[in-house]
C-alpha atoms as a PDB file:
ATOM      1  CA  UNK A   1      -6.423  58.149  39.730  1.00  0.00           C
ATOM      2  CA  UNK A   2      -3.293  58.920  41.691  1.00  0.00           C
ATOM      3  CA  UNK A   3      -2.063  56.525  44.608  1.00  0.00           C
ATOM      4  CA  UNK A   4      -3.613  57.688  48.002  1.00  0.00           C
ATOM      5  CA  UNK A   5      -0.105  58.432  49.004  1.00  0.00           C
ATOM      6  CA  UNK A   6       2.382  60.760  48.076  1.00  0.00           C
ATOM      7  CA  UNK A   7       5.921  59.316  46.817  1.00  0.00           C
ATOM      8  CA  UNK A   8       9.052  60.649  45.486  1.00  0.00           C
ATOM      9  CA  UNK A   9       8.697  60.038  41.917  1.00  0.00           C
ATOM     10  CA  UNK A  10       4.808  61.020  41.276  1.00  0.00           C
ATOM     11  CA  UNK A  11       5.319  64.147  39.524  1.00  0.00           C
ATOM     12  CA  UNK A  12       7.715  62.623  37.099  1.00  0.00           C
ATOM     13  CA  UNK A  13       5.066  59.792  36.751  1.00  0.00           C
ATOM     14  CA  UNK A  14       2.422  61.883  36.492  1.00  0.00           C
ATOM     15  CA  UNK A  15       4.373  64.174  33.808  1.00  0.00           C
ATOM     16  CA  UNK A  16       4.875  60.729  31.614  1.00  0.00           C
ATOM     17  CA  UNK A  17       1.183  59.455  31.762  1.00  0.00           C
ATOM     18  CA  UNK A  18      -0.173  62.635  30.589  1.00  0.00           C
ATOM     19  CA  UNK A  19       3.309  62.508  27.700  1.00  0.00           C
ATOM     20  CA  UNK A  20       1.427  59.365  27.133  1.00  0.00           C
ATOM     21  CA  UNK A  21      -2.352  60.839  26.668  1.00  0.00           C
ATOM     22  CA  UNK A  22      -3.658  60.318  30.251  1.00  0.00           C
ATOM     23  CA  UNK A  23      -6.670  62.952  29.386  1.00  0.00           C
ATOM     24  CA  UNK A  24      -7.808  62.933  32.896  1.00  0.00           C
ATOM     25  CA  UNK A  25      -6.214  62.648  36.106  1.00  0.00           C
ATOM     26  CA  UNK A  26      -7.866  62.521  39.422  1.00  0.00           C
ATOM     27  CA  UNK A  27      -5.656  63.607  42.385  1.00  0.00           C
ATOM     28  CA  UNK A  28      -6.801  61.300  45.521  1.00  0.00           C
ATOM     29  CA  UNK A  29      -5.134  61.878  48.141  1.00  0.00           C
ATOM     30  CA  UNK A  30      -7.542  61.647  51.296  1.00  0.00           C
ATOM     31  CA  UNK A  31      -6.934  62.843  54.666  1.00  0.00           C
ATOM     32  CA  UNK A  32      -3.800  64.291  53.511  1.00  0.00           C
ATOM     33  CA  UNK A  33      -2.707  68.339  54.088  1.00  0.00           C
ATOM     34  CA  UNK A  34      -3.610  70.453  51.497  1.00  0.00           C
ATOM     35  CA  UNK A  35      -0.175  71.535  51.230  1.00  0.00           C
ATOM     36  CA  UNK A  36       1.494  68.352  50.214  1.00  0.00           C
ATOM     37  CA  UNK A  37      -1.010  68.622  47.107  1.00  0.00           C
ATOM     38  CA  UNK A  38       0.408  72.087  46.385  1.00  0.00           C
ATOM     39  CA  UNK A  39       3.584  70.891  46.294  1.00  0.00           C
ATOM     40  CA  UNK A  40       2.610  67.978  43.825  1.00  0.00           C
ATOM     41  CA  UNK A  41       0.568  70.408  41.733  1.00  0.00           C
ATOM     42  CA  UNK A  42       3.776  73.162  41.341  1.00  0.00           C
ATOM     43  CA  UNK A  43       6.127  69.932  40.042  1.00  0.00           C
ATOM     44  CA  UNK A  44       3.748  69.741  37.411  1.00  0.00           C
ATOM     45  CA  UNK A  45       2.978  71.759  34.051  1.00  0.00           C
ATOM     46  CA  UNK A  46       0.440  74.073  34.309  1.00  0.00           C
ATOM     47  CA  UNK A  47      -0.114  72.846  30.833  1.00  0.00           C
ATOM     48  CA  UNK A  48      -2.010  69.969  32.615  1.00  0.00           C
ATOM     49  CA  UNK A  49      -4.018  71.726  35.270  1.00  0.00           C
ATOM     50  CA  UNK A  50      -6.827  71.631  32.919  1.00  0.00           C
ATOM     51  CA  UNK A  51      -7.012  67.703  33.011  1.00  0.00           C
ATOM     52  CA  UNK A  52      -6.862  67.142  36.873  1.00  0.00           C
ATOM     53  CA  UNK A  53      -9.849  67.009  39.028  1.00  0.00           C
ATOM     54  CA  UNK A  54      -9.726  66.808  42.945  1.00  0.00           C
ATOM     55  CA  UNK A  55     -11.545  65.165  45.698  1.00  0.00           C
ATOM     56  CA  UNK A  56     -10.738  66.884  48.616  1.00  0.00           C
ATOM     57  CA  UNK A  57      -8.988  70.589  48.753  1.00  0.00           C
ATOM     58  CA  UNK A  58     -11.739  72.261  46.497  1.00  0.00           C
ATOM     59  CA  UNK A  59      -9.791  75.689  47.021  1.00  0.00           C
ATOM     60  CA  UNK A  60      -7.341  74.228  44.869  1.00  0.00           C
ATOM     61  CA  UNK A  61      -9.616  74.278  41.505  1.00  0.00           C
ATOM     62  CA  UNK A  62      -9.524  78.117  41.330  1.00  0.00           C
ATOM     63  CA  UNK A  63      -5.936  78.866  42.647  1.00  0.00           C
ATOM     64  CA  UNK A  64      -4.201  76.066  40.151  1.00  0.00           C
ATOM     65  CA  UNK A  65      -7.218  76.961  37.238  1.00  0.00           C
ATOM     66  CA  UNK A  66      -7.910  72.544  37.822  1.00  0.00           C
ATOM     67  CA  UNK A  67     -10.489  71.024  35.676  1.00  0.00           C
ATOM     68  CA  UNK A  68     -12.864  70.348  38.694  1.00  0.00           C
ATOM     69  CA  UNK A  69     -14.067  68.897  41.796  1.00  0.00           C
ATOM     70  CA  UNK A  70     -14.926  65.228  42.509  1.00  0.00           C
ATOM     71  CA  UNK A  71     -17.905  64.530  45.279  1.00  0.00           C
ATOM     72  CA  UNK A  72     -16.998  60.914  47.002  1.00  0.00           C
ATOM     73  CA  UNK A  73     -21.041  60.550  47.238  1.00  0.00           C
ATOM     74  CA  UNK A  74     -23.503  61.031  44.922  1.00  0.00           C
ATOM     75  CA  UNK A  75     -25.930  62.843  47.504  1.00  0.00           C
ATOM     76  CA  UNK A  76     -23.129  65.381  47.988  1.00  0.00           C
ATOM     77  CA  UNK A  77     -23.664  68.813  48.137  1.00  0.00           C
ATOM     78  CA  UNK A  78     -21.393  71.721  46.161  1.00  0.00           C
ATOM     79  CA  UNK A  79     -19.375  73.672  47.837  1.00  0.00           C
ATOM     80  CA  UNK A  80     -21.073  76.717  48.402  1.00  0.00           C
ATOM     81  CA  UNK A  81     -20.977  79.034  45.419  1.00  0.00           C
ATOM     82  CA  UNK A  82     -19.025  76.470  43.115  1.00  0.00           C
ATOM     83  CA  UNK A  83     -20.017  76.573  39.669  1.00  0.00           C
ATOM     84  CA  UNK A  84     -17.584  74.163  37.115  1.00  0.00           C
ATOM     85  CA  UNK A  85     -17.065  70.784  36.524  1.00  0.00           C
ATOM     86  CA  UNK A  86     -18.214  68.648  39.002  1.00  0.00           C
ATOM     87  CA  UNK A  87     -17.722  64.550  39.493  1.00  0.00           C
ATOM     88  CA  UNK A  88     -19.468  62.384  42.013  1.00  0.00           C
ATOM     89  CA  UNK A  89     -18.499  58.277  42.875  1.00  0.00           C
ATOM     90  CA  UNK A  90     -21.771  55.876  42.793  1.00  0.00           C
ATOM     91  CA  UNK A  91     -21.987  52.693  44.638  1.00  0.00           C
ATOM     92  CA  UNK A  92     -24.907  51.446  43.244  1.00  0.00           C
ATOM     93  CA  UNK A  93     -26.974  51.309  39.535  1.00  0.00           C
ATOM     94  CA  UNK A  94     -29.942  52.677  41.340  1.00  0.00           C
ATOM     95  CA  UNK A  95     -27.723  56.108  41.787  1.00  0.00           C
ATOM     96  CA  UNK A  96     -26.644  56.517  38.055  1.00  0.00           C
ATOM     97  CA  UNK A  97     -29.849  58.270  37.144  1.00  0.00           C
ATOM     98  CA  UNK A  98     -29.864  60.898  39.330  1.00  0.00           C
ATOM     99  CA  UNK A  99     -26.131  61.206  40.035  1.00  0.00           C
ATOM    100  CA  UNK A 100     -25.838  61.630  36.182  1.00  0.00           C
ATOM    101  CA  UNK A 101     -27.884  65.043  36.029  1.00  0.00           C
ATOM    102  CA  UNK A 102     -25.638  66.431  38.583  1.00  0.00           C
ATOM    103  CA  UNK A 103     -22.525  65.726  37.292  1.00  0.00           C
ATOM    104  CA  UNK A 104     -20.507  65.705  34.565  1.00  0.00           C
ATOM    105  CA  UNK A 105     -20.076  62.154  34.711  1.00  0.00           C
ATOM    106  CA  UNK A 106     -19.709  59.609  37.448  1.00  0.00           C
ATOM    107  CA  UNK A 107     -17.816  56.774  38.649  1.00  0.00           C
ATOM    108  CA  UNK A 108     -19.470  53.569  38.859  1.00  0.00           C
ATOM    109  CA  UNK A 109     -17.336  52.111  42.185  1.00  0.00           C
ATOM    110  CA  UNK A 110     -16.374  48.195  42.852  1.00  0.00           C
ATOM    111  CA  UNK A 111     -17.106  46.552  39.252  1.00  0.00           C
ATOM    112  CA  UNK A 112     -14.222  44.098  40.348  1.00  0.00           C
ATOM    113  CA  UNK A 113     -12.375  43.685  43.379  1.00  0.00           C
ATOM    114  CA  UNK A 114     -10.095  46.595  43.894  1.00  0.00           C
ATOM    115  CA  UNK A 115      -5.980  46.148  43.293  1.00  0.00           C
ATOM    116  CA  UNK A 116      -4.984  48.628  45.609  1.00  0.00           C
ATOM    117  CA  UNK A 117      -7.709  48.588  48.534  1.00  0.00           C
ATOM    118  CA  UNK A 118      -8.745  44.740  49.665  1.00  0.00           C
ATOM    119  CA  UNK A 119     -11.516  46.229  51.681  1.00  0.00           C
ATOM    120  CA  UNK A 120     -13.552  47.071  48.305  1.00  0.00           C
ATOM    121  CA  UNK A 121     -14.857  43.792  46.897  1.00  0.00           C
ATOM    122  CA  UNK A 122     -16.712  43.065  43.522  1.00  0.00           C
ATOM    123  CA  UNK A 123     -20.436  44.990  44.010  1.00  0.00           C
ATOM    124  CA  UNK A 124     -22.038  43.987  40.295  1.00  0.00           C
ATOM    125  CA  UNK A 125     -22.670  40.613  38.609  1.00  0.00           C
ATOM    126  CA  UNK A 126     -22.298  40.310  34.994  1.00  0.00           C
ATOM    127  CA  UNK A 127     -25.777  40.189  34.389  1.00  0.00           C
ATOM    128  CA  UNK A 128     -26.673  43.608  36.703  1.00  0.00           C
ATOM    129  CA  UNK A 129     -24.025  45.290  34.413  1.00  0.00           C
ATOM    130  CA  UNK A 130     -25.371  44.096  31.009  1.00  0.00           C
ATOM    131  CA  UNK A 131     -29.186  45.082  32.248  1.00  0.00           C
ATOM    132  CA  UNK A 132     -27.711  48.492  33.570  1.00  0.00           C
ATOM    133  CA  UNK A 133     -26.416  48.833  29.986  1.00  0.00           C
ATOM    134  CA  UNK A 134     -29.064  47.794  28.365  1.00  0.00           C
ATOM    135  CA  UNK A 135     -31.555  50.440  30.090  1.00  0.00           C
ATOM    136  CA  UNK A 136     -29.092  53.190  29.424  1.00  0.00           C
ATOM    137  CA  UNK A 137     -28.527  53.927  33.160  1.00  0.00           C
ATOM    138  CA  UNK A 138     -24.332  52.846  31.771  1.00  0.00           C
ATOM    139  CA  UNK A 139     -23.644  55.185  28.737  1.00  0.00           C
ATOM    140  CA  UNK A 140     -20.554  57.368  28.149  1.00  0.00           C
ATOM    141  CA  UNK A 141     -21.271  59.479  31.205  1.00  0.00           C
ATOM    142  CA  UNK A 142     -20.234  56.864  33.022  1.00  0.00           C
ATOM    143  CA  UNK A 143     -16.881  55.459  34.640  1.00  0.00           C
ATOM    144  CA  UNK A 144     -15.918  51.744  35.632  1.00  0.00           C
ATOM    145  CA  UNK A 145     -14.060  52.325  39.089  1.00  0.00           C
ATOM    146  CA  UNK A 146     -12.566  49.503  40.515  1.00  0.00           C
ATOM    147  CA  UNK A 147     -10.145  46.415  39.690  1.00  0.00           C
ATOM    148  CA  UNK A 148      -9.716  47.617  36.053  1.00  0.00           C
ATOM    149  CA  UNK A 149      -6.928  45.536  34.819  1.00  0.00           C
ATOM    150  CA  UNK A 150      -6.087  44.600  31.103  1.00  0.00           C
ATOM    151  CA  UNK A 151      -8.086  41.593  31.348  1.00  0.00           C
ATOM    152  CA  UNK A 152     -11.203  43.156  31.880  1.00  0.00           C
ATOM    153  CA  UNK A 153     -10.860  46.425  30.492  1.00  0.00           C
ATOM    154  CA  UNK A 154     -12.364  45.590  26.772  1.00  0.00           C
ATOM    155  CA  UNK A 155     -15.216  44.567  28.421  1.00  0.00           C
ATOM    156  CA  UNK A 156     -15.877  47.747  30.215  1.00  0.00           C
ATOM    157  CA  UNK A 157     -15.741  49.566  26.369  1.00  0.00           C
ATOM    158  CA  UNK A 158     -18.100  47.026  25.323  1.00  0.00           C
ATOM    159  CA  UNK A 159     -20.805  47.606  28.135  1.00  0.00           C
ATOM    160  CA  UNK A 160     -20.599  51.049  26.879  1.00  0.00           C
ATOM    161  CA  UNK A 161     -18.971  52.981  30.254  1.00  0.00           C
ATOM    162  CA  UNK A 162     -17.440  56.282  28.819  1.00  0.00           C
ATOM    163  CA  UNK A 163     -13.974  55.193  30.339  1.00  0.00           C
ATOM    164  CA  UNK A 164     -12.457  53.728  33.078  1.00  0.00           C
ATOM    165  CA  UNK A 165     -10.368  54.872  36.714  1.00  0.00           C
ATOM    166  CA  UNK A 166      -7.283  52.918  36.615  1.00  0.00           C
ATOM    167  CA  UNK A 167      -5.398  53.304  39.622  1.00  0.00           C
ATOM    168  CA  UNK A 168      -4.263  49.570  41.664  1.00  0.00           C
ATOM    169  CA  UNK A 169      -3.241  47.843  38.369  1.00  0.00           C
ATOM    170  CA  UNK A 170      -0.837  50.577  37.085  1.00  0.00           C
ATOM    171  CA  UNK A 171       0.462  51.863  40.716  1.00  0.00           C
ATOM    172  CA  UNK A 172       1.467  48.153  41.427  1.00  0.00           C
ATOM    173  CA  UNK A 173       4.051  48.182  38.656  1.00  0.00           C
ATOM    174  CA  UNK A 174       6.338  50.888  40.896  1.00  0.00           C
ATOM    175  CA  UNK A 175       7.874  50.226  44.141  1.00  0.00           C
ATOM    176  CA  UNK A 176       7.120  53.666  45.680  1.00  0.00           C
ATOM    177  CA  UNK A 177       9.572  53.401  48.264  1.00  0.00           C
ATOM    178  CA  UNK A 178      12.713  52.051  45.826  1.00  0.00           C
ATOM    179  CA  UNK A 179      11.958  52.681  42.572  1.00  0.00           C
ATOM    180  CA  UNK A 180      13.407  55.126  40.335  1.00  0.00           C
ATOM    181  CA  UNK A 181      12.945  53.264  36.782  1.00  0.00           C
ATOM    182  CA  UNK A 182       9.069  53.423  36.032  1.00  0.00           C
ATOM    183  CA  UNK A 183       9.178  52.337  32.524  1.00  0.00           C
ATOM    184  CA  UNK A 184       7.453  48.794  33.310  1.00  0.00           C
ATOM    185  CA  UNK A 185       4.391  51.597  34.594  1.00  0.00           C
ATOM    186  CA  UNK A 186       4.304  53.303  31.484  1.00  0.00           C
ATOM    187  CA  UNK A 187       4.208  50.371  28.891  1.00  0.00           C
ATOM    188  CA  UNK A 188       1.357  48.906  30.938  1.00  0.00           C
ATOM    189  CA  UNK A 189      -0.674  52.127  30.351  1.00  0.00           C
ATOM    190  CA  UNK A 190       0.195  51.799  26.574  1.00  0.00           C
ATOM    191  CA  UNK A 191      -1.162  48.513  26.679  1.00  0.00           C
ATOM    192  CA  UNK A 192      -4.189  49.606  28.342  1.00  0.00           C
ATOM    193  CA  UNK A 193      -4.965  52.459  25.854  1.00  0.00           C
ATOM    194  CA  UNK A 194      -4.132  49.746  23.469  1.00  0.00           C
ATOM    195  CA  UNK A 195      -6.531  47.333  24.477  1.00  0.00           C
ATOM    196  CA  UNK A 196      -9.422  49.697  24.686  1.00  0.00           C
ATOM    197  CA  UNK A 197      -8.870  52.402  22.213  1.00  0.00           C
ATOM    198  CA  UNK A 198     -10.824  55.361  23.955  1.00  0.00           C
END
């Protein structure tokens, strides 16, 4: 997931993380104009358009030909007429079931506490997760949002989550408002494909 902020060096960023294999990438950028996500989207390929999913801006699936749209709650409704891949963020177990028939998959929000927003605290104990697993409601449809770091990241494969939202632990490596050199950034998502081997 991108920062919630726009900064100088994202699309070059952005261009080496999907070098790199980033399969996915959603583009986060709340509250922000529409056009500053334009711009963003145009320093890109349009070789990666089909691996980017918004959560805000819908209009921009069709006019950049986007993977899809990303609903912040699971009792969301589509945009009127949209038909496509479609994302929604869960806050608790009890929403997997149903959130998972609407959507393509779903994020699974707070498993830790979050690296780049101190407001979201862990939400799940150890236990919760491993029953959650063990009565399917976690299964590849689903997505571990939320203080994924390299310590903890194995464990996410091994509760069975279909992947994980990375976004505090690899943002932190870049000083948005200095940095130029992002190669600490990039090895760290290496070693986080590494570690996990989806």
């Amino acid at each position: 997931m991108t920062r919630s902020t726009f900064f100088v060096e994202e699309d070059k960023i952005l261009t080496a993380l999907f070098e790199e294999g980033m399969d996915n990438l959603h583009l986060y950028k709340p509250l922000s104009e529409p056009v500053y996500s334009e711009r963003l989207l145009t320093l890109l390929s349009e070789d990666y358009y089909k691996r980017i999913t918004v959560h805000e801006h819908f209009y921009l699936r069709e006019e950049y030909g986007l993977k899809g749209i990303h609903l912040e709650n699971p009792d969301d409704s589509l945009p009127y007429g949209y038909r496509g891949h479609v994302s929604r963020t869960c806050t608790a177990i009890s929403q997997l079931r149903e959130a998972k028939k609407k959507s393509k998959y779903v994020f699974l929000k707070s498993l830790y506490d979050s690296h780049s927003n101190p407001a979201d605290r862990q939400s799940f104990t150890d236990a919760e997760l491993k029953d959650a697993s063990r009565h399917g409601l976690i299964d590849r449809h689903v997505y571990a949002l939320g203080g994924i770091c390299l310590e903890n990241i194995r464990q996410m494969a091994d509760l069975g989550f279909g992947g994980v939202v990375v976004c505090g632990d690899l943002w932190n490596r870049f000083n948005i408002h200095q940095g130029q050199d992002f190669k600490e950034l990039i090895a760290h998502f290496k070693k986080l494909q590494r570690a996990v081997g989806w």
